[in-house]
Structure formats: C-alpha cells, structure tokens
C-alpha atoms as a PDB file:
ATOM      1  CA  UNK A   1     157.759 110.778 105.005  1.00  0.00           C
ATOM      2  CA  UNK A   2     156.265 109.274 108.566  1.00  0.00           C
ATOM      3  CA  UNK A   3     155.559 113.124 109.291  1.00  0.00           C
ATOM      4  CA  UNK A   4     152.960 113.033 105.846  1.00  0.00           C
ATOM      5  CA  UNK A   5     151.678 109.332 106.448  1.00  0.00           C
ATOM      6  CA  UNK A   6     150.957 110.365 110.079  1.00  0.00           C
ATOM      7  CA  UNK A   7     149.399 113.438 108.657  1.00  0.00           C
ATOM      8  CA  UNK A   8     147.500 111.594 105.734  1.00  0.00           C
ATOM      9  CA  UNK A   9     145.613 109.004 108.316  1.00  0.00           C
ATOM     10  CA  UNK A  10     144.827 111.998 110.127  1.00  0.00           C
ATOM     11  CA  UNK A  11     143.114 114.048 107.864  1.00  0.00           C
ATOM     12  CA  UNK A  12     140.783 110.346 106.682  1.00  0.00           C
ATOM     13  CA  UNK A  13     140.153 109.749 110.326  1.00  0.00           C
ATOM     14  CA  UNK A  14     138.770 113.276 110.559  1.00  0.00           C
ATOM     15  CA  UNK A  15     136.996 113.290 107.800  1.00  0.00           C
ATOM     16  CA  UNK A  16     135.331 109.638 108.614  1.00  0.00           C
ATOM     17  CA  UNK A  17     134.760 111.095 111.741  1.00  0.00           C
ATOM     18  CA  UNK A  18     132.917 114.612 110.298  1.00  0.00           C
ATOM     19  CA  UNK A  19     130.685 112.230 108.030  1.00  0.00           C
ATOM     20  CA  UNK A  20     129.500 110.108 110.858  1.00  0.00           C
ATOM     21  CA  UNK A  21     128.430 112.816 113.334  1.00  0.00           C
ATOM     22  CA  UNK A  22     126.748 114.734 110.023  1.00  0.00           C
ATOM     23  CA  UNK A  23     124.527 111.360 108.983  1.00  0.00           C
ATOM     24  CA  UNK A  24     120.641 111.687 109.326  1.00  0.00           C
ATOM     25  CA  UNK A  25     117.539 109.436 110.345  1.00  0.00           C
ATOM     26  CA  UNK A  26     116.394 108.202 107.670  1.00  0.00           C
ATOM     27  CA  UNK A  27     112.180 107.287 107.786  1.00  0.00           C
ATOM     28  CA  UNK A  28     110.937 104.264 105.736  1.00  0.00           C
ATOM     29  CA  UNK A  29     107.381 104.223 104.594  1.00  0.00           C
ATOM     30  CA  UNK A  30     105.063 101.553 104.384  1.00  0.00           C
ATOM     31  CA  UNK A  31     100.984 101.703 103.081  1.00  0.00           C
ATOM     32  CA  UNK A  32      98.125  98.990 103.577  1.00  0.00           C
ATOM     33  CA  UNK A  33      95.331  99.087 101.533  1.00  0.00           C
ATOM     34  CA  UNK A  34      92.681  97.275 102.302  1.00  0.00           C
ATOM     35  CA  UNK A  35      90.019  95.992  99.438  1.00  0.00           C
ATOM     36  CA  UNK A  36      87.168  97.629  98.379  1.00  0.00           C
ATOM     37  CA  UNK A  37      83.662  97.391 100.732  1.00  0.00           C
ATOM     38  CA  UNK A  38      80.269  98.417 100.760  1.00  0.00           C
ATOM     39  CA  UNK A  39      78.902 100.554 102.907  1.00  0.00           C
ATOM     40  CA  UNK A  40      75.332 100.702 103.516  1.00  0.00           C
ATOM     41  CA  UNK A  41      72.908 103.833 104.615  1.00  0.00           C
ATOM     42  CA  UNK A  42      72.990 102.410 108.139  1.00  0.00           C
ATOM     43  CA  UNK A  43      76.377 101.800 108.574  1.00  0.00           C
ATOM     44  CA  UNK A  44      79.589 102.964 109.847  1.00  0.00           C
ATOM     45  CA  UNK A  45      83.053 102.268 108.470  1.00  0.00           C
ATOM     46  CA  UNK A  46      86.196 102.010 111.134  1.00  0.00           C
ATOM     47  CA  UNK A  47      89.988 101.402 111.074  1.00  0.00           C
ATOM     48  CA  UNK A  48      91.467 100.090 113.625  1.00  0.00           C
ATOM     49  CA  UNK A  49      95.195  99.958 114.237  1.00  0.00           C
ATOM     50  CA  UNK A  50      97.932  98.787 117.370  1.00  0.00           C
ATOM     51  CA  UNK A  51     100.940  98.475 118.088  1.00  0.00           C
ATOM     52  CA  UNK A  52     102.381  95.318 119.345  1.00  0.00           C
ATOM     53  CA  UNK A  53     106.042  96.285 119.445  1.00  0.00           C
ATOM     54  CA  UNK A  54     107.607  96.380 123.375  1.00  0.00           C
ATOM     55  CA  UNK A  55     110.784  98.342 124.260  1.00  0.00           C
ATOM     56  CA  UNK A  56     113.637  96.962 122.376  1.00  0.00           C
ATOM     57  CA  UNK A  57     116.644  94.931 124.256  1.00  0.00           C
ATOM     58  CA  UNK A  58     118.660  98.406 123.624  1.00  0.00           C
ATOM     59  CA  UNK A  59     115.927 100.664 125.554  1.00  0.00           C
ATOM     60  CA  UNK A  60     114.366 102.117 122.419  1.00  0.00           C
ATOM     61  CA  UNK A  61     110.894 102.927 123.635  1.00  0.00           C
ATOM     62  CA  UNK A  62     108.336 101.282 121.104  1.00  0.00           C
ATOM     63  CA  UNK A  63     106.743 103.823 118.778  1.00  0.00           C
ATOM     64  CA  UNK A  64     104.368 103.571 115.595  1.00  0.00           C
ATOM     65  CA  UNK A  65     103.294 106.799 113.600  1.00  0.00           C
ATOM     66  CA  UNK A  66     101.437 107.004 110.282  1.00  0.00           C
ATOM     67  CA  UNK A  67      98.257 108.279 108.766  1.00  0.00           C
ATOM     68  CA  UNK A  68      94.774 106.333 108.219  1.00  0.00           C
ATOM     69  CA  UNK A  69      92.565 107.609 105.450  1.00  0.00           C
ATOM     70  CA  UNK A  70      89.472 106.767 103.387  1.00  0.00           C
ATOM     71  CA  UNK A  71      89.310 106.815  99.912  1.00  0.00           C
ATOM     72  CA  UNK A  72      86.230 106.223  97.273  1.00  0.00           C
ATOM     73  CA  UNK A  73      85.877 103.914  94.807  1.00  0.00           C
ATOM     74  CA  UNK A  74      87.852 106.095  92.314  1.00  0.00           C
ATOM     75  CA  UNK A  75      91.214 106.408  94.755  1.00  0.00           C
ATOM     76  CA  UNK A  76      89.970 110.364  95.575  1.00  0.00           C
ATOM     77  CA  UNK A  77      90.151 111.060  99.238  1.00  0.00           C
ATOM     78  CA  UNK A  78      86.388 111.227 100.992  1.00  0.00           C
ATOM     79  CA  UNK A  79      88.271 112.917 103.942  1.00  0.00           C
ATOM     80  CA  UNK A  80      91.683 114.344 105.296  1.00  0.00           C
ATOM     81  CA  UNK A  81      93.442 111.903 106.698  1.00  0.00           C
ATOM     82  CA  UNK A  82      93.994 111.330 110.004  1.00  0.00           C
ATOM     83  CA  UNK A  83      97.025 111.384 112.218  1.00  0.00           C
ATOM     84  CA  UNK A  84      98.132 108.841 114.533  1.00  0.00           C
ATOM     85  CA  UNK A  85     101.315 108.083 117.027  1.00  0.00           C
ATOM     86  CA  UNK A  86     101.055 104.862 119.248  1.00  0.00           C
ATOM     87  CA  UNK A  87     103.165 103.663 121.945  1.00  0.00           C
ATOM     88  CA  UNK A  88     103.507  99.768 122.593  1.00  0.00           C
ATOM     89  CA  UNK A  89      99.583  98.271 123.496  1.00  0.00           C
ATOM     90  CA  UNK A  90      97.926 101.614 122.148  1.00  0.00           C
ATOM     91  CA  UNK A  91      95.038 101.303 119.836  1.00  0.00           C
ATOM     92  CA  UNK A  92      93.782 103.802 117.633  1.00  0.00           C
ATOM     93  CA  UNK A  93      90.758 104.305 115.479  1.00  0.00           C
ATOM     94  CA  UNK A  94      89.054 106.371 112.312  1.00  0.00           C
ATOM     95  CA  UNK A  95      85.338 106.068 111.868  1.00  0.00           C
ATOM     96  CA  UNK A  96      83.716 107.212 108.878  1.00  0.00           C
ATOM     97  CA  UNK A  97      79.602 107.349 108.993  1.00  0.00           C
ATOM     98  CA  UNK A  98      77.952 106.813 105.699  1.00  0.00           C
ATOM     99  CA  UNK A  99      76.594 110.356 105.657  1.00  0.00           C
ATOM    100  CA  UNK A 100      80.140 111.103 105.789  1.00  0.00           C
ATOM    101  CA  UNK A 101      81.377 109.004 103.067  1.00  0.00           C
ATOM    102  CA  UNK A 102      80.234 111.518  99.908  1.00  0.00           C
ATOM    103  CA  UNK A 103      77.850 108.652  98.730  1.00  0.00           C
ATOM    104  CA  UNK A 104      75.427 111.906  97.338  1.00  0.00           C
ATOM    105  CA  UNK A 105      72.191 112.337  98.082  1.00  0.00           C
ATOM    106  CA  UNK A 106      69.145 109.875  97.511  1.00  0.00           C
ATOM    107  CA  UNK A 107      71.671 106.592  97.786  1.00  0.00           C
ATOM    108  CA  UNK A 108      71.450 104.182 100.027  1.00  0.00           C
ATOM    109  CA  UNK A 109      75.001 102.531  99.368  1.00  0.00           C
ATOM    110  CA  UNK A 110      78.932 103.211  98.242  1.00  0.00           C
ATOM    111  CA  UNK A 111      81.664 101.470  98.144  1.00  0.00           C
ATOM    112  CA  UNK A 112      85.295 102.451  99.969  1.00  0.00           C
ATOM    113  CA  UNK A 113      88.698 101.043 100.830  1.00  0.00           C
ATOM    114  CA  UNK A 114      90.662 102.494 103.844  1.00  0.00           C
ATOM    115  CA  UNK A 115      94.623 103.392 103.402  1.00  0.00           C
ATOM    116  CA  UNK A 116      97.129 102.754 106.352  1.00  0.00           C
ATOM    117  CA  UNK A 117     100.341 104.702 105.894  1.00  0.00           C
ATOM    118  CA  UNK A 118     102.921 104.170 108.203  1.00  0.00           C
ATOM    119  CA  UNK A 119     106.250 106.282 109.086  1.00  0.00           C
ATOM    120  CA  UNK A 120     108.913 104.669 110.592  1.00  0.00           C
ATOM    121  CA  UNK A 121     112.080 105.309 112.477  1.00  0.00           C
ATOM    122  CA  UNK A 122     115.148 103.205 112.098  1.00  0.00           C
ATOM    123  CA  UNK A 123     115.556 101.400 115.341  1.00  0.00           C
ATOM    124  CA  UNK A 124     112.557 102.336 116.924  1.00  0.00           C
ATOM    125  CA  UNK A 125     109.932  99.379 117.321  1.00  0.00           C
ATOM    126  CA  UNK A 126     106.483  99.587 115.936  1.00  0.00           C
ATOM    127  CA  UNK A 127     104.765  96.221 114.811  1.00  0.00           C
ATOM    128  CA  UNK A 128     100.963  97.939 113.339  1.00  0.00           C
ATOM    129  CA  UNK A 129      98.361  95.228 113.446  1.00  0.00           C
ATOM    130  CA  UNK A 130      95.176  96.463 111.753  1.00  0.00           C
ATOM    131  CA  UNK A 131      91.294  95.932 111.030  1.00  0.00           C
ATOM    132  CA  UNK A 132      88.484  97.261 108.788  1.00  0.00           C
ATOM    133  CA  UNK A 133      84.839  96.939 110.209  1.00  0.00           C
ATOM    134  CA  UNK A 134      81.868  97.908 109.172  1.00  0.00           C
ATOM    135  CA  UNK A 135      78.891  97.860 112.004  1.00  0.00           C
ATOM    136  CA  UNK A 136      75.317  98.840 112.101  1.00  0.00           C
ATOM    137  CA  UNK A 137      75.363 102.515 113.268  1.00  0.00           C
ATOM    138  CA  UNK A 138      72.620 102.553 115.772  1.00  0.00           C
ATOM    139  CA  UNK A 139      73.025  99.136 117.244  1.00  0.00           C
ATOM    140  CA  UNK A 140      76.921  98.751 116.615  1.00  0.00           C
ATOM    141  CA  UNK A 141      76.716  95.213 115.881  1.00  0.00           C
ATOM    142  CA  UNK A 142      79.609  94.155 113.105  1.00  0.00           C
ATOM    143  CA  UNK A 143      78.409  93.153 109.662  1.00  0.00           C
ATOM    144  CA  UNK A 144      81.862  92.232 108.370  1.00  0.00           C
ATOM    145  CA  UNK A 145      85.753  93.007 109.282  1.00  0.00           C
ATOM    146  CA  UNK A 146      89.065  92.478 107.729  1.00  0.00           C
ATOM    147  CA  UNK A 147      92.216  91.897 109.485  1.00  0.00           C
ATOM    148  CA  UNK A 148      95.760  92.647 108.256  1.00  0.00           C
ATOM    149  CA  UNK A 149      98.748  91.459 109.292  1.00  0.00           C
ATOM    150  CA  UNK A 150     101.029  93.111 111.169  1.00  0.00           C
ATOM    151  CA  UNK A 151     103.456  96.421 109.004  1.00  0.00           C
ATOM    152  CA  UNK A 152     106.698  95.945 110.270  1.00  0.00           C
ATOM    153  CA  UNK A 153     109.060  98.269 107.622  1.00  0.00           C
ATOM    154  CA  UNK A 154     112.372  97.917 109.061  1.00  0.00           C
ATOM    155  CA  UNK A 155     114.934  96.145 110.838  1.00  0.00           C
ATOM    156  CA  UNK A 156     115.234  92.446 111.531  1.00  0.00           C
ATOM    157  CA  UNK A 157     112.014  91.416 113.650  1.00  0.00           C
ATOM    158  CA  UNK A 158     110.669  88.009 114.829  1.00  0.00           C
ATOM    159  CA  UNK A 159     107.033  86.834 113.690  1.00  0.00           C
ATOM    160  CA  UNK A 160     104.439  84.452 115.298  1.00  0.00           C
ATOM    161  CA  UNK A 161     104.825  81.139 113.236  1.00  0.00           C
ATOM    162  CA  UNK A 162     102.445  81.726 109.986  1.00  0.00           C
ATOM    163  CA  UNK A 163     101.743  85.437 110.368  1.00  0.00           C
ATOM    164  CA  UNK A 164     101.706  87.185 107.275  1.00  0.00           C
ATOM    165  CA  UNK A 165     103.856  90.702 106.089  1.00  0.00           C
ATOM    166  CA  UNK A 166     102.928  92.991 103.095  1.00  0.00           C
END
C-alpha cells in the first residue's frame, strides 16, 4: 500500500513537472487609436512612439514591439503598416505625406486617425508613450499634436501620479 502511494505521488509530480516545462509565452495585445484629424495639402502626418521602460529588478532587458498604421476616415488602411521593436529610451516614428494619404486627386484636404498596436511579452518591460503631429511639410513647423498616455498591457507597473492608461 506505501509501495502504490509512493508510486501515485510519483506519477502527479511527474506529470506537474511535464506540464510546467511544456507551458508557452503567452503575448498580450494592446491598440491606441488616436481621433480623427485633418490633414491639409501641405502637411505631413507623424506617429511618434518610446519606450520608457528600464531593465527590470530581475534583469529582463526592456523591450516594446508593435505595429503603427494609418487608416482613412472609413477604418480602410491608406498604407501597410509599419513595424517597430524599441529598447528602453528608443524612439520611433511613421510619417505619412498628404500625397501619400489617398486623399485623390484635385483635394486639398482628408481626414485620418493613426493605430498603435502593441505586442507584448509577459515579463518583459515596455511602457509605449506616444504622439500624433501634424507639421507644415516644407517648413516643419507643428500645426497640432496629440499625446497619449503611456500602453503598459501587462504585469503590475508603477505610474507617475495622474498619468493616464487605456
């Protein structure tokens, strides 16, 4: 009876064991939209995104990866998105030139909204902060910009008093 006991925890522990080593990483996603915005014949659209996260306490290297796209007014895609992986203090950024943005021909204006989708690893740290700005394309001078705050999917995390999560 011990013999089948000892035999019984056994088998469990193995089994326990067999499940653990065969678990996977799991990715969490996470999108920002930002609001619709005109964009004028002169102008130039641009996403900017950074990632604030530092190494963690465990020595996971910080690491944010995700896509940034443009869409029209109608949700539709102007172009493929574009790829992005940042480590801690990197900055990345997507520009989109009117010409580019499918307004068709003879118009002098459209309207947009810029996607941020973000793909993230359990345990790795990636804290996206983010910006939409649209500038004058010859003398690059801003006409407006809108900030996010910062995409933080997973995991417990620590935010500046009053900062803002989607």
């Amino acid at each position: 009876m011990l013999f089948r006991h000892a035999l019984a925890t056994a088998a469990i522990s193995a089994l326990l064991a067999a499940g653990a080593v065969a678990q996977t990483t799991v990715t969490a996603t996470s999108t920002r939209e930002f609001s619709l915005i005109g964009l004028g014949s002169t102008e130039t659209a641009q996403i900017n995104v950074l990632n604030l996260a530092t190494t963690s306490a465990s020595g996971a290297s910080a690491s944010c990866a995700g896509t940034i796209a443009f869409l029209n007014a109608i949700g539709t895609a102007i172009l493929p998105s574009t790829s992005f992986t940042l480590t801690s203090g990197q900055i990345s950024s997507v520009s989109l030139p009117f010409a580019s943005a499918g307004a068709g021909q003879g118009r002098v204006h459209t309207v947009i909204r810029g996607v941020i989708t973000l793909n993230q690893t359990p345990n790795v740290p990636c804290r996206l902060v983010s910006s939409l700005e649209v500038y004058d394309s010859t003398t690059g001078v801003t006409h407006s910009t809108s900030n996010s705050a910062a995409i933080t999917p997973i995991g417990p995390i620590s935010r500046p008093q009053g900062e803002l999560v989607p």
